[in-house]
C-alpha atoms as a PDB file:
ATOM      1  CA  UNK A   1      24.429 -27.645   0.327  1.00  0.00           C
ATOM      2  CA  UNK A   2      21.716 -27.547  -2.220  1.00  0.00           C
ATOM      3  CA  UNK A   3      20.723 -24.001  -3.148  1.00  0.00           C
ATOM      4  CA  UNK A   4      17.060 -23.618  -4.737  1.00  0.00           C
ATOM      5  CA  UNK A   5      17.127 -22.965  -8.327  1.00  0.00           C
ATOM      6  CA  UNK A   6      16.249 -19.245  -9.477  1.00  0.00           C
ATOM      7  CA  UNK A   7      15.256 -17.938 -12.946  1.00  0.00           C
ATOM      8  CA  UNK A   8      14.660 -14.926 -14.392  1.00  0.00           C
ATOM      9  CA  UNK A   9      10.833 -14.030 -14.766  1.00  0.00           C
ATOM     10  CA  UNK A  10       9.226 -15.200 -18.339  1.00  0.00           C
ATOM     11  CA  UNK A  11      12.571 -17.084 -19.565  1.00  0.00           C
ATOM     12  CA  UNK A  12      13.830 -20.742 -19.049  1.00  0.00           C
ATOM     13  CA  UNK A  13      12.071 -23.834 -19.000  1.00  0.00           C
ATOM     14  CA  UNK A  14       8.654 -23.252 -16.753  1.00  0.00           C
ATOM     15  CA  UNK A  15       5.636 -23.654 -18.048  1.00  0.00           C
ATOM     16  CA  UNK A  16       3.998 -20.762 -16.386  1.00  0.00           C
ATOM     17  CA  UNK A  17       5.032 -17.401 -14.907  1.00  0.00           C
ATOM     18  CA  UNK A  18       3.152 -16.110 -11.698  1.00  0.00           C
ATOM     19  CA  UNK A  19       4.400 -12.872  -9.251  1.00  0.00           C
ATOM     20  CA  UNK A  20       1.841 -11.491  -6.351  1.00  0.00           C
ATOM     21  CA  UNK A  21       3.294  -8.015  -5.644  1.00  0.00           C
ATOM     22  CA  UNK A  22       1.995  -6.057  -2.532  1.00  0.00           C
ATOM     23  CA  UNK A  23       2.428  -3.472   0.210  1.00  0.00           C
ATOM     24  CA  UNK A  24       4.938  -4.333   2.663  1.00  0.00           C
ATOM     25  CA  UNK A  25       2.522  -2.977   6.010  1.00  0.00           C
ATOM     26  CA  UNK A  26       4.536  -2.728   9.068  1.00  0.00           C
ATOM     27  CA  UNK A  27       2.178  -2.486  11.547  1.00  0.00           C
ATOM     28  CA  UNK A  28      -1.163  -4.881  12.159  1.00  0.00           C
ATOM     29  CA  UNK A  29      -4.496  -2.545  12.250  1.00  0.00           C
ATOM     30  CA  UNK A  30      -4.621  -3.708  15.855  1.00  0.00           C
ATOM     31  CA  UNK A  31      -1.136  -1.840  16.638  1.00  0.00           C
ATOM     32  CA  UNK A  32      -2.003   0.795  14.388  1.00  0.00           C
ATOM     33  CA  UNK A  33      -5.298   1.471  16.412  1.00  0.00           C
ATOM     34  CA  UNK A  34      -3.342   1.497  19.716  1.00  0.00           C
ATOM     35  CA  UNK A  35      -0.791   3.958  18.150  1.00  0.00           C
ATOM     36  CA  UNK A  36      -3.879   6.232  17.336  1.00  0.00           C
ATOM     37  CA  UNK A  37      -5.389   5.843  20.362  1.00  0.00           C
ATOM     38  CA  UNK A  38      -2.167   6.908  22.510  1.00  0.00           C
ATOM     39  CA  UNK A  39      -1.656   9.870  20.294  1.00  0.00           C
ATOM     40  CA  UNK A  40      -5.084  10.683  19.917  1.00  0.00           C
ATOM     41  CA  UNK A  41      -4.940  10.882  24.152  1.00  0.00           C
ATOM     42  CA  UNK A  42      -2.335  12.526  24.347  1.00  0.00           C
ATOM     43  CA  UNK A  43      -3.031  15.426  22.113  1.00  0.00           C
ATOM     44  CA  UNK A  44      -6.501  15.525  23.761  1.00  0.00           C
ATOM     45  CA  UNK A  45      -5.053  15.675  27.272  1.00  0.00           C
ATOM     46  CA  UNK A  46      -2.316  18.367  26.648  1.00  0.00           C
ATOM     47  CA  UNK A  47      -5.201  20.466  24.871  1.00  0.00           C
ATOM     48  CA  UNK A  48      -7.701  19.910  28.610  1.00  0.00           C
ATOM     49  CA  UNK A  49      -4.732  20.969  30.648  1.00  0.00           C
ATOM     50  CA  UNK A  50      -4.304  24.024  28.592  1.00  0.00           C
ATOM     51  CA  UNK A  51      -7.593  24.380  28.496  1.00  0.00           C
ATOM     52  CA  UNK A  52      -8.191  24.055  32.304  1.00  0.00           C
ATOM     53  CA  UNK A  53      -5.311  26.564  33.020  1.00  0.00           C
ATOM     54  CA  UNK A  54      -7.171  29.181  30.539  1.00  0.00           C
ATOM     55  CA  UNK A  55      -5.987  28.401  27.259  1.00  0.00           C
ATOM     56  CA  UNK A  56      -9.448  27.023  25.782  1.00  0.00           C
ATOM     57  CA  UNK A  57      -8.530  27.693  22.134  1.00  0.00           C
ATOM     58  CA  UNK A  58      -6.056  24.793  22.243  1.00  0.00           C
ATOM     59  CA  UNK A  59      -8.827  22.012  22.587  1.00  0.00           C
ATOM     60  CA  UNK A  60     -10.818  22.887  19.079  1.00  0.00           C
ATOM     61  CA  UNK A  61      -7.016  22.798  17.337  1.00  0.00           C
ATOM     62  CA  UNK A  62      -6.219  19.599  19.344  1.00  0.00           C
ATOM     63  CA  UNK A  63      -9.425  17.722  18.292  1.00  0.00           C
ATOM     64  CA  UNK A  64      -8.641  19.009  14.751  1.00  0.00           C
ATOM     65  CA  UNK A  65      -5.505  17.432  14.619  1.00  0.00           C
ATOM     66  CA  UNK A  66      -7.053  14.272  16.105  1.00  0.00           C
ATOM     67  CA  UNK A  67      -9.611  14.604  13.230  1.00  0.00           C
ATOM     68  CA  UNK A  68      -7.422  14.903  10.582  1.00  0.00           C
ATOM     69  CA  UNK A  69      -4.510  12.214  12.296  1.00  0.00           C
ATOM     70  CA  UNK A  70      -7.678   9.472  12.096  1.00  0.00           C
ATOM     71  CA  UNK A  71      -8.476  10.525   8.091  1.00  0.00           C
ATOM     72  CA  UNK A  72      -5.020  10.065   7.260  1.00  0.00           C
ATOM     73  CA  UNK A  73      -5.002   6.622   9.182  1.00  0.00           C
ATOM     74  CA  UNK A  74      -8.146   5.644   7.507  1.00  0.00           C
ATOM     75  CA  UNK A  75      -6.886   6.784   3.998  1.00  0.00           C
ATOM     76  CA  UNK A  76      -3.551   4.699   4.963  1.00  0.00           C
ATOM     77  CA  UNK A  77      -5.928   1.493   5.858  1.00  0.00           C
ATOM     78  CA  UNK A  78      -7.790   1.921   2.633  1.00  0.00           C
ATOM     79  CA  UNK A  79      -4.902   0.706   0.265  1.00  0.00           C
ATOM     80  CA  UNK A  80      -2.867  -1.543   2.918  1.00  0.00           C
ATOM     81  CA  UNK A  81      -4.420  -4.432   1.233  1.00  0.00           C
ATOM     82  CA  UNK A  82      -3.677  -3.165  -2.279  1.00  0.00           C
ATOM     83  CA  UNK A  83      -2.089  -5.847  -4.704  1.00  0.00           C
ATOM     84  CA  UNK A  84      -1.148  -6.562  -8.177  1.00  0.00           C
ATOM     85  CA  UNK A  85      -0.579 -10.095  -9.768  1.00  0.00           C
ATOM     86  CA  UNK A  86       0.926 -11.059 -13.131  1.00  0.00           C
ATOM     87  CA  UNK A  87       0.523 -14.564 -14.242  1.00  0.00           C
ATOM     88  CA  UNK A  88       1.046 -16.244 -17.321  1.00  0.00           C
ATOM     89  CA  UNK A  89      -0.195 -19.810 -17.929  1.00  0.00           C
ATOM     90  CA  UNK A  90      -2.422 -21.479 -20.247  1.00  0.00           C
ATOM     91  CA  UNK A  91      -1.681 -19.520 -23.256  1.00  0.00           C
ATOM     92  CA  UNK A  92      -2.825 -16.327 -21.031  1.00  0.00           C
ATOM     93  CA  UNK A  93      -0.862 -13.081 -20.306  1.00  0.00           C
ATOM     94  CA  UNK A  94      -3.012 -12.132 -16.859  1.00  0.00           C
ATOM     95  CA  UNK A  95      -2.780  -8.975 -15.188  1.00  0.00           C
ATOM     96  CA  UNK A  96      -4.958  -7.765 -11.812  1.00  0.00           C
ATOM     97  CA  UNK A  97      -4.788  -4.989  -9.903  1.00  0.00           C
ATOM     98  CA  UNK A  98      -6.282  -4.362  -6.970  1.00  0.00           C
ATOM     99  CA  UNK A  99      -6.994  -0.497  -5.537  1.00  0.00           C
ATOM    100  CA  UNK A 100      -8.823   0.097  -2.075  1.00  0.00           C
ATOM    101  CA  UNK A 101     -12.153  -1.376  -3.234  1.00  0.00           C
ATOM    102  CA  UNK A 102     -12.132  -1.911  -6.688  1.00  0.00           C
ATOM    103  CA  UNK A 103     -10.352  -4.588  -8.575  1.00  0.00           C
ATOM    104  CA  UNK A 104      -9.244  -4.812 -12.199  1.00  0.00           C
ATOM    105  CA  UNK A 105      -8.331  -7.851 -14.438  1.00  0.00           C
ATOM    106  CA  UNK A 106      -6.772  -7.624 -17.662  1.00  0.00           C
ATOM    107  CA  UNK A 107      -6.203 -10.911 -19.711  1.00  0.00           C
ATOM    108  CA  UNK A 108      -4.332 -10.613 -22.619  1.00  0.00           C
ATOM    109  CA  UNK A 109      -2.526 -12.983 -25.388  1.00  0.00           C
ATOM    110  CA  UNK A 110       0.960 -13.044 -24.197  1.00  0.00           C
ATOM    111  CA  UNK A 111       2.155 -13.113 -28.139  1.00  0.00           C
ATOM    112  CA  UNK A 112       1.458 -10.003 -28.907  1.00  0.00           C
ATOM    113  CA  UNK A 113       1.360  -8.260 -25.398  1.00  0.00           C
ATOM    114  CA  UNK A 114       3.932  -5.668 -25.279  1.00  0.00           C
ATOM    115  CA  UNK A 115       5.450  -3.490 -22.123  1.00  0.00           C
ATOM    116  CA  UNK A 116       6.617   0.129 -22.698  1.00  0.00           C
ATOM    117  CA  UNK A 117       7.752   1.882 -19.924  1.00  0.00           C
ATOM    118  CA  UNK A 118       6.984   5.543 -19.165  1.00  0.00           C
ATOM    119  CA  UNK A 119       8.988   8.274 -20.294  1.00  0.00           C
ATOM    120  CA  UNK A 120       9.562   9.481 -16.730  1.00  0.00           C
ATOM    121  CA  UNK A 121      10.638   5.683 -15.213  1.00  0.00           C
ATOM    122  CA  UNK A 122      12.881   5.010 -18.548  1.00  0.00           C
ATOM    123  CA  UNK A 123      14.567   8.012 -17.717  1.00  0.00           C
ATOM    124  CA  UNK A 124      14.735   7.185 -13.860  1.00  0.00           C
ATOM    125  CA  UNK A 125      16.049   3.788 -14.314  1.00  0.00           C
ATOM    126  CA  UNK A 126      18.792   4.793 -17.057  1.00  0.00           C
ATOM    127  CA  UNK A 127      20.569   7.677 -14.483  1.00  0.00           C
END
């Protein structure tokens, strides 16, 4: 059985170096509309039966949660397609990150590029 061959990133004998990282997103926005939409029913209906039986201070706090349930989803959305690629190749260290709608590149010369990590990771990673 022939196993494919696996090296460590920036060592052995490739040329180049290039890793895409991103969010792993569960659900499709299709599903994650349909979720909304069967909560966002839900809520709305238990809040019209309380309302119809007398209770109308439930709807305003049920279409406030529905409010603030569709921010959080839209918030969510916003950095689902949020990446970050490193790539070296061509004598190029290249770095680009990608946040909700803006996009940064950083090219750098991989000789004298150095990586520190923070003080609270180090610490993280060494316990």
């Amino acid at each position: 059985m022939d196993f494919p061959r696996r090296e460590l990133a920036f060592q052995g004998a490739a040329p180049g170096f290039s890793m895409h990282l991103k969010r792993n997103c569960s659900i499709s926005p299709a599903g994650l509309a349909r979720v909304f939409a069967l909560i966002a029913s839900l809520t709305l209906g238990i809040g019209i039966g309380f309302a119809a039986l007398g209770a109308w201070l439930i709807l305003p706090f049920a279409g406030l949660e529905v409010a603030v349930l569709a921010v959080a989803f839209l918030v969510c959305g916003r950095h689902a397609a949020d990446y970050e690629t490193i790539e070296l190749a061509g004598g190029r260290l290249t770095v680009e990150v990608a946040d909700a709608d803006r996009t940064v590149r950083h090219v750098l010369d991989p000789r004298i590029a150095r990586v520190e990590l923070a003080a609270e990771l180090a610490k993280t990673l060494r316990s």
